[in-house]
Protein backbone atom coordinates (compact mmCIF):
# COMPACT_ATOMS: atom_id res chain seq x y z
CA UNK A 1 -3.43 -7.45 45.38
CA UNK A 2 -4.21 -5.55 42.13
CA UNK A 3 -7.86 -5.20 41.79
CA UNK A 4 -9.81 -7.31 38.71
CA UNK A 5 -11.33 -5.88 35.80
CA UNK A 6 -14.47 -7.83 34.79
CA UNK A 7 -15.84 -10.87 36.36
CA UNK A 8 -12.92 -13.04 36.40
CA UNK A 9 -9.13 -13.70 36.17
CA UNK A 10 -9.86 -14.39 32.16
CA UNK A 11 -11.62 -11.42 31.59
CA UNK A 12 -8.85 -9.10 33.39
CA UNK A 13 -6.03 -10.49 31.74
CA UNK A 14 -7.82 -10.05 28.22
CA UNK A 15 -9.39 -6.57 28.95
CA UNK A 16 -5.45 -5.84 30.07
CA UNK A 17 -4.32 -6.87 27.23
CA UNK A 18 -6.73 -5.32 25.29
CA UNK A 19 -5.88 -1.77 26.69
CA UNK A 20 -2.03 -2.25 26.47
CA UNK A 21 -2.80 -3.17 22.67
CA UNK A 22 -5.22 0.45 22.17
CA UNK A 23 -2.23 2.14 23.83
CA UNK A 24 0.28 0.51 21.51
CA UNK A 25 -1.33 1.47 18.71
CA UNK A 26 -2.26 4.90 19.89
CA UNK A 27 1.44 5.95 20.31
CA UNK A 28 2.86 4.12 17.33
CA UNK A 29 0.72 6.54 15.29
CA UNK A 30 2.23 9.41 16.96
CA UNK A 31 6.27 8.63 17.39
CA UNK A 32 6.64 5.64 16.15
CA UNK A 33 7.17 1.81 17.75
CA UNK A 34 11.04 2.72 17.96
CA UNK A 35 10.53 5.59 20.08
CA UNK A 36 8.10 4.20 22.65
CA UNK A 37 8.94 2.39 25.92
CA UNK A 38 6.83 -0.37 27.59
CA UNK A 39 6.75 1.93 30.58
CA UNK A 40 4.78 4.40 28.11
CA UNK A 41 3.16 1.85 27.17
CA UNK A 42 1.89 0.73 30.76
CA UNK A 43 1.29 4.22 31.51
CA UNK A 44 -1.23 4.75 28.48
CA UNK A 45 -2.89 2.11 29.16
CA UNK A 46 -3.13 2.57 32.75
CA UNK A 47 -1.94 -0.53 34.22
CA UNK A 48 1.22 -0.96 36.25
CA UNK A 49 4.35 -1.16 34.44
CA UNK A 50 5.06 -5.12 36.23
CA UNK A 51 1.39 -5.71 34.79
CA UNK A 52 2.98 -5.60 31.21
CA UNK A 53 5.47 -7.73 32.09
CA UNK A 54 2.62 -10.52 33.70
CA UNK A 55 1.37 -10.37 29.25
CA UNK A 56 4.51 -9.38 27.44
CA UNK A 57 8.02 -10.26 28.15
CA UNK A 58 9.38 -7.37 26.17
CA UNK A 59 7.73 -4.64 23.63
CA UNK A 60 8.58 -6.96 20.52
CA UNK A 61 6.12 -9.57 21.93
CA UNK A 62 3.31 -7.26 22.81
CA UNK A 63 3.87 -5.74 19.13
CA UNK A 64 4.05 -9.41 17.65
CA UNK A 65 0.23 -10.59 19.75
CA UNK A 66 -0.98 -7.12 18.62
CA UNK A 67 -0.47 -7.53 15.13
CA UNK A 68 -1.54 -11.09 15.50
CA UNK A 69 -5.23 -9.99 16.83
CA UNK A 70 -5.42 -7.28 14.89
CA UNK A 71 -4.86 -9.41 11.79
CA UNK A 72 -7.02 -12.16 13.39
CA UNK A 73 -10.14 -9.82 13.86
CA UNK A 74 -9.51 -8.62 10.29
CA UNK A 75 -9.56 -12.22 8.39
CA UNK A 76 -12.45 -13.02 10.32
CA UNK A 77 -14.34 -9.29 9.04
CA UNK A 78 -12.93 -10.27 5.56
CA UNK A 79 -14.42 -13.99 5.40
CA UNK A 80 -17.95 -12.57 6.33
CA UNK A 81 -17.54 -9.93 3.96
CA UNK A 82 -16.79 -12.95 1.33
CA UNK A 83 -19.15 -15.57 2.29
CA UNK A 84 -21.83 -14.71 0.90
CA UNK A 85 -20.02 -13.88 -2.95
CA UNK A 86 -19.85 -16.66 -5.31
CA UNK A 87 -18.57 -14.96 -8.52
CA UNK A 88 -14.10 -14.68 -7.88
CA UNK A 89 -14.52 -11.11 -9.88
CA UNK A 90 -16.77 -10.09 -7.30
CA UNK A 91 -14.74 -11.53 -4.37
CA UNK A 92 -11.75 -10.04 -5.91
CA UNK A 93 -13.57 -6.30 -5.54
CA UNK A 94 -14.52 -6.99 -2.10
CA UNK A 95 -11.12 -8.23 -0.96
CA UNK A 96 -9.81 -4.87 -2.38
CA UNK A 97 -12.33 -2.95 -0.71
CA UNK A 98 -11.67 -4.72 2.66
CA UNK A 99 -8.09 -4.16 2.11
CA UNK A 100 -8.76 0.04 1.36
CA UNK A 101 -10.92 0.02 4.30
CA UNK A 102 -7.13 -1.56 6.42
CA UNK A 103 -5.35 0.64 8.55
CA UNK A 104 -2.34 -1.40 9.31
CA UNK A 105 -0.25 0.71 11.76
CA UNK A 106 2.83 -1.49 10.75
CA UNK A 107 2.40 0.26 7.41
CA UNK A 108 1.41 3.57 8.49
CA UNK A 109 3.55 4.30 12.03
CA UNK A 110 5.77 7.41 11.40
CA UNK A 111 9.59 6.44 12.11
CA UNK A 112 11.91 3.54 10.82
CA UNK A 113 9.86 0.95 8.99
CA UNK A 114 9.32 -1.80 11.21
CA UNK A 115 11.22 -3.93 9.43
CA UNK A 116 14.59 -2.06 10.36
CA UNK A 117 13.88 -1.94 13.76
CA UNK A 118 12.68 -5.79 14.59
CA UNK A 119 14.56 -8.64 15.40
CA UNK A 120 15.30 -10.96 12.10
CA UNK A 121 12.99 -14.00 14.87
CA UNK A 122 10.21 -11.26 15.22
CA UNK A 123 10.27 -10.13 11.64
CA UNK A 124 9.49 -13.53 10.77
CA UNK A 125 6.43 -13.89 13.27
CA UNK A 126 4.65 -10.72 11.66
CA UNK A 127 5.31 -12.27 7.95
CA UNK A 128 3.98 -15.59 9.29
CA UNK A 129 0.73 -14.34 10.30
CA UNK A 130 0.34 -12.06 7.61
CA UNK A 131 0.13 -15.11 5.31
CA UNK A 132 -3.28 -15.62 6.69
CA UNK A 133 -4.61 -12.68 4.46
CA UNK A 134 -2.66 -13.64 1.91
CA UNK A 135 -4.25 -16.86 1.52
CA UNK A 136 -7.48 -15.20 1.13
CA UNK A 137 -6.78 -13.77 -2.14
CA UNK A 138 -4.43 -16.53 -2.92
CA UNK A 139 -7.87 -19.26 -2.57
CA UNK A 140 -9.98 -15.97 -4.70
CA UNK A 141 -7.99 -16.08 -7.37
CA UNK A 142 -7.17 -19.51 -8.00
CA UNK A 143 -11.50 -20.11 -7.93
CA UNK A 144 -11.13 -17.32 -10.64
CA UNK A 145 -9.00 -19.26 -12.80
CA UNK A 146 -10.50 -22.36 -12.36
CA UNK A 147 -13.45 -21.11 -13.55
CA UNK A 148 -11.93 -19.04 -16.07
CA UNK A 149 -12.56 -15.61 -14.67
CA UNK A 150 -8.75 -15.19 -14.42
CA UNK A 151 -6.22 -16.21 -16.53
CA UNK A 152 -3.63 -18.60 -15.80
CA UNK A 153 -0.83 -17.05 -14.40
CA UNK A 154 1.74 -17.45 -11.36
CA UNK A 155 0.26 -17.11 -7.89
CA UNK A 156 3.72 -17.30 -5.71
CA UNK A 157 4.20 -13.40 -7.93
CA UNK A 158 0.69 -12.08 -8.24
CA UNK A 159 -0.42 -12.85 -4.67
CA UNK A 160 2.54 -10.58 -3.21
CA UNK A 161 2.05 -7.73 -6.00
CA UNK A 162 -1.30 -6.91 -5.55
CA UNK A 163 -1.20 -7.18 -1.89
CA UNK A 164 1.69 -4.44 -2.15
CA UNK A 165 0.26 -2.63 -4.31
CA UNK A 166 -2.61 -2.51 -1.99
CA UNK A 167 -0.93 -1.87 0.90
CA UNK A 168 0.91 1.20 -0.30
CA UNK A 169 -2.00 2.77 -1.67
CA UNK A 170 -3.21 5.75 -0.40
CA UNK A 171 -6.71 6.24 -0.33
CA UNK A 172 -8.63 9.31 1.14
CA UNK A 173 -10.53 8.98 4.12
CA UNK A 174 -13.92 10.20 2.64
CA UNK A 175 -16.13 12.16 0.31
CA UNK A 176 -16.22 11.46 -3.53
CA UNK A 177 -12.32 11.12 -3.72
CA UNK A 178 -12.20 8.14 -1.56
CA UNK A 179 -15.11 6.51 -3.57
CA UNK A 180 -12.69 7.71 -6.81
CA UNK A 181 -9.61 6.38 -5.56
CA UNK A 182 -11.37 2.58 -4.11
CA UNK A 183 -12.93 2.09 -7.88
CA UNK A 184 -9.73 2.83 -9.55
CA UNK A 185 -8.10 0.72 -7.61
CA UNK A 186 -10.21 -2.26 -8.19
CA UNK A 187 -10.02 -1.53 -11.80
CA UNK A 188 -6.83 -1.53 -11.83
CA UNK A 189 -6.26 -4.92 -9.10
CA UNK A 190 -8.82 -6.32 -11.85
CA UNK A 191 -6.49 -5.45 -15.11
CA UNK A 192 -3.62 -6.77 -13.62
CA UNK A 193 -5.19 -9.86 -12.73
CA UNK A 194 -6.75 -10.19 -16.61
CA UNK A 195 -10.56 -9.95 -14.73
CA UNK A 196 -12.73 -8.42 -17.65
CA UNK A 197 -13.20 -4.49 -16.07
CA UNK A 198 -16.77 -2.82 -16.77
CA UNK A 199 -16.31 0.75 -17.10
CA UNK A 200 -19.31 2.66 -15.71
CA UNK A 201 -20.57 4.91 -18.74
């Protein structure tokens, strides 16, 4: 009988899970999720390869619920970030500040995009639950042009542009370039969105 971590069955099977999902991650940033094996996997996490298989049928799955909590823990971070913002300018510069602040290892992982190596089923799982972000600054922007922050314009095309524009933007990971690169990147999320942009003097 394997031996529990934490007080009970529920707490073992998520402190599992959350080890295989810190492993995951931890070798996707080095080679890449093509190039890694669940038995890799198992073995950075140190669990038992047939403990994987008790959480994750196959390494698609356990990428799939990774992304999934990941995403989860980071709508939740970027609704308390918002909550307490009325003004849909200033929700728009914290949404891009959240989002600079992202380190998405689907975006980031070294080897094929994940896209080329996923099944089309799989694929479509990620996209799903990515949605959940987008909806954030899909529910921002249409406050901003309701009250006339924003003008009117076509969310189904600016939702996905500034989210990829986001996504592919590189931002240093500290000092007075990083504080460069976030502002000009909000001032430029804001232009294309037609928000009014202050430039500091």
């Amino acid at each position: 009988m394997p031996k529990i971590i934490g007080g009970s069955l529920h707490e073992h099977r998520e402190q599992t899970r959350q080890k295989l999902f810190a492993a995951l991650s931890t070798l996707m940033a080095e080679q890449g999720f093509d190039a890694i094996t669940l038995a890799e996997i198992a073995q950075a996490a140190g669990v038992g390869r047939t403990a994987v298989y008790n959480h994750f049928p196959d390494k698609e799955a356990l990428l799939v619920s990774f992304i999934t909590h990941e995403t989860d823990q980071y709508a939740a971070t970027l609704q308390r970030a918002l909550d307490d913002i009325d003004d849909p300018v200033e929700q728009l510069r914290t949404y891009v500040r959240q989002q600079t602040q992202l380190k998405r290892v689907y975006h980031v992982a070294p080897g094929p995009e994940l896209r080329s190596v996923l099944s089309r089923s799989t694929q479509q799982r990620v996209r799903e639950h990515v949605v959940i972000v987008e909806q954030v600054l899909r529910e921002i922007l249409a406050a901003g042009i309701s009250s006339g922050a924003f003008p009117e314009q076509d969310l189904d095309t600016t939702v996905p542009l500034v989210n990829a524009c986001l996504s592919g933007r590189g931002v240093p990971d500290d000092g007075p370039a990083r504080e460069r690169a976030i502002a000009q990147t909000e001032a430029f999320v804001l232009r294309a969105v037609g928000a009014p942009v202050l430039v500091p003097a």
